[in-house]
PDB file of N, CA and C in Angstrom:
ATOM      1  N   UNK A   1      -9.992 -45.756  -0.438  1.00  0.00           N
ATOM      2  CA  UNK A   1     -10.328 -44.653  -1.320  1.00  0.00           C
ATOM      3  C   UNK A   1     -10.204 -45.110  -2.767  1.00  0.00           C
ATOM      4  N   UNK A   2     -10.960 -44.478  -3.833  1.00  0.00           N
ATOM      5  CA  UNK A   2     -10.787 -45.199  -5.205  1.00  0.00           C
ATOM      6  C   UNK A   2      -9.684 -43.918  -5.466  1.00  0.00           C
ATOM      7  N   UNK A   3      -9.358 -44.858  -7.204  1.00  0.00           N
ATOM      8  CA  UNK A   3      -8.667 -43.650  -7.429  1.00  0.00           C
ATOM      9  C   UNK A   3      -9.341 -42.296  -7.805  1.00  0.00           C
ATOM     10  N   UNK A   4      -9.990 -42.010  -8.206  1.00  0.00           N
ATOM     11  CA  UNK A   4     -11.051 -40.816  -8.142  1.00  0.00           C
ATOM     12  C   UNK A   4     -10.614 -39.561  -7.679  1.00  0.00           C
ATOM     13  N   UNK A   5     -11.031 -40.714  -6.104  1.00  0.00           N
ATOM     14  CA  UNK A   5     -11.136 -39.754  -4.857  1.00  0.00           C
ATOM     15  C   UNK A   5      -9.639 -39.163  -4.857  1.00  0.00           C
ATOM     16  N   UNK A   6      -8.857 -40.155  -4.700  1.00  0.00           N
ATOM     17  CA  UNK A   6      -7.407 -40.130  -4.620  1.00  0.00           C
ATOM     18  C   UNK A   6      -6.551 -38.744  -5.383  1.00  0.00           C
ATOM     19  N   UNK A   7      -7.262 -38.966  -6.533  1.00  0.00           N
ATOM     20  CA  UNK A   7      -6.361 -37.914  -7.328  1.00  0.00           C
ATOM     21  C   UNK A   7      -7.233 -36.797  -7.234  1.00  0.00           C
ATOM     22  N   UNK A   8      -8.411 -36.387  -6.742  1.00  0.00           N
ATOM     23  CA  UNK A   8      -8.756 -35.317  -6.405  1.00  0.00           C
ATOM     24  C   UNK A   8      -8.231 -34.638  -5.515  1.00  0.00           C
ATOM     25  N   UNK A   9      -7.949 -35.710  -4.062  1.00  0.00           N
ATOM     26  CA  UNK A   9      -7.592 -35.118  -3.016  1.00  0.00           C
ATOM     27  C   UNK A   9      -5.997 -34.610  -3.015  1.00  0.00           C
ATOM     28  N   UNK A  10      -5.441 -35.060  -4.272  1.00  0.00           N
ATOM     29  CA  UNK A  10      -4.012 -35.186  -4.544  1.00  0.00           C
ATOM     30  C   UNK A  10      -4.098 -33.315  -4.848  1.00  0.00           C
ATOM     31  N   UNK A  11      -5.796 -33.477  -5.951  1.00  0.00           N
ATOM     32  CA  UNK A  11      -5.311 -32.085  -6.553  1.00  0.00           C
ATOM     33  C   UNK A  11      -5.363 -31.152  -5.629  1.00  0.00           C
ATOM     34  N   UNK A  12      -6.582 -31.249  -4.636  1.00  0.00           N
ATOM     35  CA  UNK A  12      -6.910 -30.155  -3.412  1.00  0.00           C
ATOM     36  C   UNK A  12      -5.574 -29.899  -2.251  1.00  0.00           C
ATOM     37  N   UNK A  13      -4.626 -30.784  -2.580  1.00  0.00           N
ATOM     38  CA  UNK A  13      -3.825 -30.666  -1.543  1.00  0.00           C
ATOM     39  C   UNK A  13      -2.466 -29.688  -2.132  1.00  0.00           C
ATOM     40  N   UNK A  14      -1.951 -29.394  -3.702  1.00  0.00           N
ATOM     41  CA  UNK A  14      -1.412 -28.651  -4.224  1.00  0.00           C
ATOM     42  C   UNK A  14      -2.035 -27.704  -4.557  1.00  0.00           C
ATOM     43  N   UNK A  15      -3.363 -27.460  -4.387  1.00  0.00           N
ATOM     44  CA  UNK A  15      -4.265 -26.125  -4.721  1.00  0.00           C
ATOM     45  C   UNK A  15      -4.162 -25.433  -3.172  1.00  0.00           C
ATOM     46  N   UNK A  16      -4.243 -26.232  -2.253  1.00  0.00           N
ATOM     47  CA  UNK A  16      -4.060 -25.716  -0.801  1.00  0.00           C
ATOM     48  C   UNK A  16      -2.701 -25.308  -0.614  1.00  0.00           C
ATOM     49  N   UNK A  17      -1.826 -25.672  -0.963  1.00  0.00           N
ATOM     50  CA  UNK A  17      -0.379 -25.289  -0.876  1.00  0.00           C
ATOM     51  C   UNK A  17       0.231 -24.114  -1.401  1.00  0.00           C
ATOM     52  N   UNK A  18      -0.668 -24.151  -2.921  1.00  0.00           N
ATOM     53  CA  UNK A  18      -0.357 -23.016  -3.903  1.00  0.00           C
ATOM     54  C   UNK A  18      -0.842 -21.796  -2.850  1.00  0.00           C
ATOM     55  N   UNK A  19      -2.117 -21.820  -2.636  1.00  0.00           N
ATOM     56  CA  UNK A  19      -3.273 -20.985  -2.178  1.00  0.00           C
ATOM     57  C   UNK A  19      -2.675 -20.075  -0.734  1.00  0.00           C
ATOM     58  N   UNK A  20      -1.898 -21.551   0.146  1.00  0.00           N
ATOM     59  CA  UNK A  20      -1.210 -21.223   1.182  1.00  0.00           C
ATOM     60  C   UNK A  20       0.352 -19.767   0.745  1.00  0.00           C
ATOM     61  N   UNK A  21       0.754 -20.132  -0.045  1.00  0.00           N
ATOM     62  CA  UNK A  21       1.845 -19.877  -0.622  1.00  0.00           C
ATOM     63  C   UNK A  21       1.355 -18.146  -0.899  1.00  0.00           C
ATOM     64  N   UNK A  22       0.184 -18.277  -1.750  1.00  0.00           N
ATOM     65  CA  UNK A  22      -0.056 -17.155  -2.310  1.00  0.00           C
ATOM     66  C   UNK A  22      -0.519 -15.865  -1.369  1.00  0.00           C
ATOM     67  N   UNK A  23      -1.044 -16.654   0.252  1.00  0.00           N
ATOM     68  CA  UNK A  23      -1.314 -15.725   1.153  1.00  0.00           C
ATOM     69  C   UNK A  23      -0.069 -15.380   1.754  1.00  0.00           C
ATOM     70  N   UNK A  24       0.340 -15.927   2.161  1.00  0.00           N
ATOM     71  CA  UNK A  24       1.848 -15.934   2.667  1.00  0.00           C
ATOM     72  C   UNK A  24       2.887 -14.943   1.913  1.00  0.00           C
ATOM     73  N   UNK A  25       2.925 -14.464   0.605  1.00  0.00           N
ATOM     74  CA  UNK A  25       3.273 -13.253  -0.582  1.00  0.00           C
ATOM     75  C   UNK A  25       2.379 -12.648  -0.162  1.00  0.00           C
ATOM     76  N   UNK A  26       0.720 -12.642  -0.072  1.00  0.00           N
ATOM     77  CA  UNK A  26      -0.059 -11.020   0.276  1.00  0.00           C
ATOM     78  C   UNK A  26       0.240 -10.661   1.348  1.00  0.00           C
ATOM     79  N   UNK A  27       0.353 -11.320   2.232  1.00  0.00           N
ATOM     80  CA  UNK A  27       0.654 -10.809   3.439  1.00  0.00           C
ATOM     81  C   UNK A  27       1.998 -10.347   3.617  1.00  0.00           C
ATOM     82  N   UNK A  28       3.103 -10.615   3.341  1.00  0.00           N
ATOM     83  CA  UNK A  28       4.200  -9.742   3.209  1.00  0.00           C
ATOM     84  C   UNK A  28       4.138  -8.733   2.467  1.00  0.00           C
ATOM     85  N   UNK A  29       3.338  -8.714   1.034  1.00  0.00           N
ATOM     86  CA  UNK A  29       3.606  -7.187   0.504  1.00  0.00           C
ATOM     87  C   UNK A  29       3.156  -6.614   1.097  1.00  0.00           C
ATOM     88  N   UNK A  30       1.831  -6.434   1.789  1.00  0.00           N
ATOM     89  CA  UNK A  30       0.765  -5.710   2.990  1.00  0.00           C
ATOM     90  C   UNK A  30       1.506  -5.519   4.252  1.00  0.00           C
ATOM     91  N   UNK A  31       2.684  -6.020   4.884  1.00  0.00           N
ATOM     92  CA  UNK A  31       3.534  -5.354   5.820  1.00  0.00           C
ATOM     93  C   UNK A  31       4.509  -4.627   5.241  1.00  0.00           C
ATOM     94  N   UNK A  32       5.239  -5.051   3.995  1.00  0.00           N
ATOM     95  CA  UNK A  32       5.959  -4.191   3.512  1.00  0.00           C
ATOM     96  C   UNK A  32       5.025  -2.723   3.080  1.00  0.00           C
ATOM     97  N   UNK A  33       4.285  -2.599   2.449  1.00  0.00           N
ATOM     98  CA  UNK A  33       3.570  -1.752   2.106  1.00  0.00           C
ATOM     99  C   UNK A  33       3.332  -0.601   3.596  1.00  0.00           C
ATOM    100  N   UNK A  34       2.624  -1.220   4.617  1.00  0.00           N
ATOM    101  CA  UNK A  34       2.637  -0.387   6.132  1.00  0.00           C
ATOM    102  C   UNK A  34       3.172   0.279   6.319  1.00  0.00           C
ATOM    103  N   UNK A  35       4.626  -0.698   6.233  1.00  0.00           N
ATOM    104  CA  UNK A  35       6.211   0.191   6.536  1.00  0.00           C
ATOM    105  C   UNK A  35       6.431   0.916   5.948  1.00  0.00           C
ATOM    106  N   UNK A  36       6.005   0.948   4.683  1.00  0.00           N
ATOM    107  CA  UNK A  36       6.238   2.112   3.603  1.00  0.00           C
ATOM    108  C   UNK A  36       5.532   3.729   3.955  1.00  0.00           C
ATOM    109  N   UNK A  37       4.422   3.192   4.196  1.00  0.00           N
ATOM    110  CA  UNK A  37       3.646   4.460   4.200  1.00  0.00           C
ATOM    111  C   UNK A  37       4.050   5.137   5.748  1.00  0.00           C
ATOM    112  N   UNK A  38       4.126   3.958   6.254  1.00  0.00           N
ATOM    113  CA  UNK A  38       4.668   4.759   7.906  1.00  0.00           C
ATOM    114  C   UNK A  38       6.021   5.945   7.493  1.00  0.00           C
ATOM    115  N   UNK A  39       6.829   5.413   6.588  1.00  0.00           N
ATOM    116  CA  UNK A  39       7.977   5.605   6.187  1.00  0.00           C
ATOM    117  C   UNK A  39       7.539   7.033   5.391  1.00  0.00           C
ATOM    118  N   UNK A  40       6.931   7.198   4.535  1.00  0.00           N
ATOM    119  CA  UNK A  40       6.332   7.825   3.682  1.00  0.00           C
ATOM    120  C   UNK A  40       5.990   9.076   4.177  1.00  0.00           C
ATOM    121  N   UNK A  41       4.693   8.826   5.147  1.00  0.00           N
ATOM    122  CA  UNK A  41       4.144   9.649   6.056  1.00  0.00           C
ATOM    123  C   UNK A  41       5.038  10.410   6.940  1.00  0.00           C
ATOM    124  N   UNK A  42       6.090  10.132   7.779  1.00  0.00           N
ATOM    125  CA  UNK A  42       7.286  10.763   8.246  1.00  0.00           C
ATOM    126  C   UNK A  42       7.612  11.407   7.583  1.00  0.00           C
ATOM    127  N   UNK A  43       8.042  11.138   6.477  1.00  0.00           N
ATOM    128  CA  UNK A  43       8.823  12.128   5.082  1.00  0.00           C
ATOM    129  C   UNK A  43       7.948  13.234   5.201  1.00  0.00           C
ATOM    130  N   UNK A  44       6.786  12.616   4.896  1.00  0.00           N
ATOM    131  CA  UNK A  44       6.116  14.228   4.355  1.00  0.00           C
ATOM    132  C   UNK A  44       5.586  15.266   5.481  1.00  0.00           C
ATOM    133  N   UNK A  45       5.684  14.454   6.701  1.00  0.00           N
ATOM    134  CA  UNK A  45       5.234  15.880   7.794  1.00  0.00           C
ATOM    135  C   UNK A  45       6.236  16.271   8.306  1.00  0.00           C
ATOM    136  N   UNK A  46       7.784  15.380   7.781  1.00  0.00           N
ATOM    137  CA  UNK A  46       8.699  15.669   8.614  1.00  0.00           C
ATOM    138  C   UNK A  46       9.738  16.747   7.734  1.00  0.00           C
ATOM    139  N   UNK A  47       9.390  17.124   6.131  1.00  0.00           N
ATOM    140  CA  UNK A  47      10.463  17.864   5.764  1.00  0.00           C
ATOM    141  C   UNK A  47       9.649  18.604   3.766  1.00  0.00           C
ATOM    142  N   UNK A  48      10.150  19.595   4.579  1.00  0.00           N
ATOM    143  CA  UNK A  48       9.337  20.472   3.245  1.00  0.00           C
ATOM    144  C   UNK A  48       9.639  20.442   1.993  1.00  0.00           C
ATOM    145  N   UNK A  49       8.434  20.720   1.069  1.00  0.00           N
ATOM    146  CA  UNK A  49       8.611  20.298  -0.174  1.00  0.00           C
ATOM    147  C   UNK A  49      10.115  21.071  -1.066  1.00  0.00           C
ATOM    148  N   UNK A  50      10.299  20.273  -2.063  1.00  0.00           N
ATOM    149  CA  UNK A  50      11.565  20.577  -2.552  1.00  0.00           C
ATOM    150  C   UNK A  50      11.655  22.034  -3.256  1.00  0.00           C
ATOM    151  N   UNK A  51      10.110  22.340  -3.909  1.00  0.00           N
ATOM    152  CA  UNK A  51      10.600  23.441  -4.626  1.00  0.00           C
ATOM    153  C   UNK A  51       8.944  23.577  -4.141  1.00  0.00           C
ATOM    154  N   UNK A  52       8.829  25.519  -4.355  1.00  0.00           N
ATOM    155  CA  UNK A  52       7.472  25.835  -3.389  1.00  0.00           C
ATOM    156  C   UNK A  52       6.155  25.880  -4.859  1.00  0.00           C
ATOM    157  N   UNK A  53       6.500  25.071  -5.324  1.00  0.00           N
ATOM    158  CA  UNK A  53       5.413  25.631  -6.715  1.00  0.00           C
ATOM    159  C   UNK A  53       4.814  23.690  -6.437  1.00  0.00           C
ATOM    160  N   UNK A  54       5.498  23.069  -6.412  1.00  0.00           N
ATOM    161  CA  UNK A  54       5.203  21.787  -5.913  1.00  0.00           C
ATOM    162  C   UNK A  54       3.953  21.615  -5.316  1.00  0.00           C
ATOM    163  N   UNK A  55       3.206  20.439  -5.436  1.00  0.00           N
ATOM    164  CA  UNK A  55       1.781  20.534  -4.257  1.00  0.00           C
ATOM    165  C   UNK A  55       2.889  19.321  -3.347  1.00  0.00           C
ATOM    166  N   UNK A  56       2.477  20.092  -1.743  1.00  0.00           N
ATOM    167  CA  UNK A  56       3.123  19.050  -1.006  1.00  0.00           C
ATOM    168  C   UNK A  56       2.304  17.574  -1.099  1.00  0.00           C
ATOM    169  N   UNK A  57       3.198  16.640  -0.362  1.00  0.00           N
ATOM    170  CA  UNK A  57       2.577  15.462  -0.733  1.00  0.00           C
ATOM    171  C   UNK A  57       1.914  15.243   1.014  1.00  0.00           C
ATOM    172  N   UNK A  58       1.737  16.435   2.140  1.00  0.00           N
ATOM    173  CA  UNK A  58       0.955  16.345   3.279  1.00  0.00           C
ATOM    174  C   UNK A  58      -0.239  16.781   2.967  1.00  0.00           C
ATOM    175  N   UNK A  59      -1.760  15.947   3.958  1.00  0.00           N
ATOM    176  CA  UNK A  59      -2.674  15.603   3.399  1.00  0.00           C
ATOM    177  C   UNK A  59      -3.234  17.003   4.309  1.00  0.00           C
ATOM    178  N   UNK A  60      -3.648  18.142   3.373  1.00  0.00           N
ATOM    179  CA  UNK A  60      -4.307  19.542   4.064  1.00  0.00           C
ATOM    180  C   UNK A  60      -5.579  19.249   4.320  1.00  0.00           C
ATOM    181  N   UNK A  61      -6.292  20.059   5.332  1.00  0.00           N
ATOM    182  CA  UNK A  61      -7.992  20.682   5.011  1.00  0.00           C
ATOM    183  C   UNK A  61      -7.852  21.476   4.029  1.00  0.00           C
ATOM    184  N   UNK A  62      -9.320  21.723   4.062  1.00  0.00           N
ATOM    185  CA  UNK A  62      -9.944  22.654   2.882  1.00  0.00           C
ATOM    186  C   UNK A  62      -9.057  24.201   3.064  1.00  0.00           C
ATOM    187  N   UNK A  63      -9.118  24.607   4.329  1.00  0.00           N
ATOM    188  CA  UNK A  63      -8.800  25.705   4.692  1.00  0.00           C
ATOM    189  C   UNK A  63      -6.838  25.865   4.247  1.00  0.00           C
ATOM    190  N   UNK A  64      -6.215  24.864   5.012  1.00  0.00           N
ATOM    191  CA  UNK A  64      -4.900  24.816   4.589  1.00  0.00           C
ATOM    192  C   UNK A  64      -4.361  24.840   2.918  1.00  0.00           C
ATOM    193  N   UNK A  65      -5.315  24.192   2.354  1.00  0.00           N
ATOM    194  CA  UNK A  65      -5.152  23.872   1.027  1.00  0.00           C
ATOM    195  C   UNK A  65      -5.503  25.315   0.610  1.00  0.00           C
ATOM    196  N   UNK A  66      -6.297  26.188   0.734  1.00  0.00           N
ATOM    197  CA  UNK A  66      -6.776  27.483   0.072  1.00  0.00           C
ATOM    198  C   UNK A  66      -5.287  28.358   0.512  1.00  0.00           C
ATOM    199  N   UNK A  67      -4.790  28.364   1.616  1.00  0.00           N
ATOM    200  CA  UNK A  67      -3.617  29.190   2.299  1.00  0.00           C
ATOM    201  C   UNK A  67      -2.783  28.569   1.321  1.00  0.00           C
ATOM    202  N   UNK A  68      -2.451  27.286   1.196  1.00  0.00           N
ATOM    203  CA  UNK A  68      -1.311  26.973   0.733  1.00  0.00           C
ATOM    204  C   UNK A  68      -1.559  27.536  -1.688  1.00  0.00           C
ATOM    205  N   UNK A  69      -2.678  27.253  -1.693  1.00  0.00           N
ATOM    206  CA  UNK A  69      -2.887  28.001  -3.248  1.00  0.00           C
ATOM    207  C   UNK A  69      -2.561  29.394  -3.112  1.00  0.00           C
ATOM    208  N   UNK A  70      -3.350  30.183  -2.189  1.00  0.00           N
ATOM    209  CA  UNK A  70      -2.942  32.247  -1.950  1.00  0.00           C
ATOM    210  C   UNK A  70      -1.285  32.358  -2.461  1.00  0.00           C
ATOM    211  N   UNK A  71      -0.167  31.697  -1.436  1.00  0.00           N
ATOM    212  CA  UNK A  71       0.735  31.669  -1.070  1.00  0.00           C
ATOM    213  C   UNK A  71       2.008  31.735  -2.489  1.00  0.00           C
ATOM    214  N   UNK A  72       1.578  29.966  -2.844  1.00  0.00           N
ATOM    215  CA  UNK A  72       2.191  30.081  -3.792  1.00  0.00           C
ATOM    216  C   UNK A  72       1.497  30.549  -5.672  1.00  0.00           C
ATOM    217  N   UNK A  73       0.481  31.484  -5.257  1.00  0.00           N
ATOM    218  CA  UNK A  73      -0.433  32.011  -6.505  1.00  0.00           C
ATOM    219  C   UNK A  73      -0.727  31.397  -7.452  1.00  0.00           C
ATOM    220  N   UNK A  74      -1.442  29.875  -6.925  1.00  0.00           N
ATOM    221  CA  UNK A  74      -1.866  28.837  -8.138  1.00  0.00           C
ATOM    222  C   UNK A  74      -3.522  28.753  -7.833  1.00  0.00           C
ATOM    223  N   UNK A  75      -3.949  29.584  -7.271  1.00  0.00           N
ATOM    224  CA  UNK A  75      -5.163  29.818  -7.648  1.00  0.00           C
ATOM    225  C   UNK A  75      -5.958  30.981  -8.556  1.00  0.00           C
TER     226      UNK A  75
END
């Protein structure tokens, strides 16, 4: 191999490492993140909002969302 080649392949092999490295961090924040929302999602179907003027943070229909405005008179 000349040197050329050499120190190219030198560079592609710490760009592959970095690159490796950097998936290896996305991919853990992206399971941490999962867990979160799994985590998240429990919370919010599992326990009612703190104060009733609040918009809950559970994801309504159209229909629930109109009941839940009547209720607490923010429409």
């Amino acid at each position: 191999m000349e040197n050329i080649d050499r120190a190219e392949f030198a560079r592609l092999r710490e760009e592959n490492a970095a690159l490796k490295h950097k998936l290896a961090r996305s991919e853990a924040v992206q399971a941490i993140l999962a867990e979160a929302l799994e985590l998240f999602d429990g919370l919010a179907v599992g326990s009612p909002p703190e104060e009733e003027s609040e918009v809950p943070v559970i994801r309504f229909d159209a229909t629930d969302y109109a009941t839940w405005l009547k209720r607490t008179k923010l429409n």
